[in-house]
Protein backbone atom coordinates (compact mmCIF):
# COMPACT_ATOMS: atom_id res chain seq x y z
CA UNK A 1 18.31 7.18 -19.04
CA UNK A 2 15.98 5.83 -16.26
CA UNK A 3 14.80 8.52 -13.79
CA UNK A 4 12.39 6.24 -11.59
CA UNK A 5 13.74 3.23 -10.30
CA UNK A 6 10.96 0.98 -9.04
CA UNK A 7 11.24 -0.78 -5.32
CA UNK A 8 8.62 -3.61 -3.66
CA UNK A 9 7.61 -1.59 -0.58
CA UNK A 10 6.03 -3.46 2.25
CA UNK A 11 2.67 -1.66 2.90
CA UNK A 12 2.94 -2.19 6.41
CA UNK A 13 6.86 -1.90 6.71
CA UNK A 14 8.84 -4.57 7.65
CA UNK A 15 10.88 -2.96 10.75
CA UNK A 16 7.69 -1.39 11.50
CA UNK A 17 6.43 -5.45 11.85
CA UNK A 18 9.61 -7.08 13.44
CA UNK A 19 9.27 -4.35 16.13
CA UNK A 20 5.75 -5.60 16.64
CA UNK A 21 7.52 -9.70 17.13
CA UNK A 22 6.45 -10.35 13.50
CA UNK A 23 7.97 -13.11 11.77
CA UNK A 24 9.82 -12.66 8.43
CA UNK A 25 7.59 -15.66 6.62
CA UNK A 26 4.27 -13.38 7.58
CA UNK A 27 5.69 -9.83 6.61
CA UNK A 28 7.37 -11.05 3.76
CA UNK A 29 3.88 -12.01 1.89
CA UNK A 30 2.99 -11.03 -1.42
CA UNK A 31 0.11 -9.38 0.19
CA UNK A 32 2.17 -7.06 1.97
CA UNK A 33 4.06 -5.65 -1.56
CA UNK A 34 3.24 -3.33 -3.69
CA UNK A 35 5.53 -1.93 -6.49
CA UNK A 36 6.60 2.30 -5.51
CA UNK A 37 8.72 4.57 -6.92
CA UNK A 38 12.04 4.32 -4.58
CA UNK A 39 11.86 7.59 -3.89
CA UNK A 40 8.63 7.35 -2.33
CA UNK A 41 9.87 3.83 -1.25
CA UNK A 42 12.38 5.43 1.05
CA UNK A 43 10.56 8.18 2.27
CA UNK A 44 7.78 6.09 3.99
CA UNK A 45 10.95 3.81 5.55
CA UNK A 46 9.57 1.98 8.36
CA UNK A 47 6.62 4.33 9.03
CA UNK A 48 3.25 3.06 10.73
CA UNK A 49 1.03 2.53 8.00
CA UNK A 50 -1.82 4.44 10.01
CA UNK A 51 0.69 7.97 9.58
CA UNK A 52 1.69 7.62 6.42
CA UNK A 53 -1.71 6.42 5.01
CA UNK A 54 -3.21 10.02 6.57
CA UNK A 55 -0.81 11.96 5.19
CA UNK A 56 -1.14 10.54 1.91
CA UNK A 57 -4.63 11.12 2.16
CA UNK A 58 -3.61 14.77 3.67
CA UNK A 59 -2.07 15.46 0.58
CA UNK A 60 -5.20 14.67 -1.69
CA UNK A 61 -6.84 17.13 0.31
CA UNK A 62 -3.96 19.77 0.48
CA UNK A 63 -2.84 19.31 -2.70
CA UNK A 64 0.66 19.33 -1.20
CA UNK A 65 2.14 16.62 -2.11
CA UNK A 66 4.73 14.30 0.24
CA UNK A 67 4.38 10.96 -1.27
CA UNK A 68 4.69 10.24 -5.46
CA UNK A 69 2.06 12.41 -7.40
CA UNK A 70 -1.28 11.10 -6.52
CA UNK A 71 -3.24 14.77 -5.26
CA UNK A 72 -6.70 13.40 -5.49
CA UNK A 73 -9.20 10.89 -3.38
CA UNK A 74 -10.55 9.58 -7.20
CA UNK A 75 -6.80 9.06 -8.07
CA UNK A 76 -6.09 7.33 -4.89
CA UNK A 77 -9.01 5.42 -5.27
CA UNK A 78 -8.35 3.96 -8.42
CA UNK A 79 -4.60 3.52 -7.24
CA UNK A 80 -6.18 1.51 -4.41
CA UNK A 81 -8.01 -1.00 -6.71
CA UNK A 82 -5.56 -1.44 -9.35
CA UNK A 83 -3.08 -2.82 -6.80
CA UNK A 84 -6.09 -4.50 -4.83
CA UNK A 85 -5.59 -2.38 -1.45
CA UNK A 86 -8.77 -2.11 0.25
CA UNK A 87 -10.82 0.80 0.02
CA UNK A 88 -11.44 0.91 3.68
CA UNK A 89 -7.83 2.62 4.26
CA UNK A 90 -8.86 5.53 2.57
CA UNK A 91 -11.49 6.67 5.51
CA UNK A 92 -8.39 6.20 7.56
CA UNK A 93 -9.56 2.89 8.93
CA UNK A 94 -5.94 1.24 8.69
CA UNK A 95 -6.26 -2.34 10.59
CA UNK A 96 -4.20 -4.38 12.06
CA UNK A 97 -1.73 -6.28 9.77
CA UNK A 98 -3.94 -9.36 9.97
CA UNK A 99 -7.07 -8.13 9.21
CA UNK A 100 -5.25 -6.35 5.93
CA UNK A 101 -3.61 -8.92 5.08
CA UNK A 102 -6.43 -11.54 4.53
CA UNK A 103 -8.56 -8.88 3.15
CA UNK A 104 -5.70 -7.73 0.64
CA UNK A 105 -5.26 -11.30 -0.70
CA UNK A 106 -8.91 -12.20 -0.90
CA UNK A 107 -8.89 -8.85 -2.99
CA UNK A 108 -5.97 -10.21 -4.96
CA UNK A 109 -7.74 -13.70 -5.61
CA UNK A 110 -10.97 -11.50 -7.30
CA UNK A 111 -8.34 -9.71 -9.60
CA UNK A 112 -7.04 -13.20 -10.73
CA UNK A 113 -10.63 -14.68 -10.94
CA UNK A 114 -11.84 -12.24 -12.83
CA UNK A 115 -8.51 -11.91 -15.17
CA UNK A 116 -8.61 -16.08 -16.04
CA UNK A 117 -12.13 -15.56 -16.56
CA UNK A 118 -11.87 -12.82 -19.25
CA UNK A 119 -9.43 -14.91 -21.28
């Protein structure tokens, strides 16, 4: 039986981008997905990014949680690096979509670097 069904959430939502006149070939990057559970999938919807990143981080501090099961900053953090999301959101510093975008895929490129170099 499968209890979690997993979605590709935009980080910075899609309708929350189209409202801002972005185009569908810039939001639809593979720098703006990250695999969620769809339950937490659907709960951010089309969210900004700066309120749902600060109540995700709320909830580390509160230990109430709101979004999956993460109720710690170390937990986030690692979280954060695994899926290459910069660090820099977690001091509630949440950009604009360019700036996170190039910064998520140069992050990205490091993970793959330092993956083909391993092998």
């Amino acid at each position: 039986m499968v209890i979690h069904r997993g979605d590709v959430h935009h980080i910075y939502p899609k309708n929350y981008l189209k409202n801002q006149g972005v185009k569908q070939n810039k939001y639809n990057q593979i720098g703006n997905y990250a695999l969620t559970e769809q339950p937490i999938n659907l709960k951010i919807s089309d969210k900004n990014p700066a309120d749902y990143f600060t109540e995700v981080i709320k909830q580390c501090k509160t230990k109430q949680v709101l979004f999956g099961s993460i109720d710690s900053i170390e937990e986030l953090k690692e979280n954060f690096r695994m899926n290459c999301i910069p660090s820099y959101m977690i001091q509630g510093k949440i950009p604009e979509f360019d700036v996170f975008l190039k910064d998520r895929q140069k992050l990205m490129a490091m993970k793959i670097k330092e993956y083909y170099e391993a092998i």
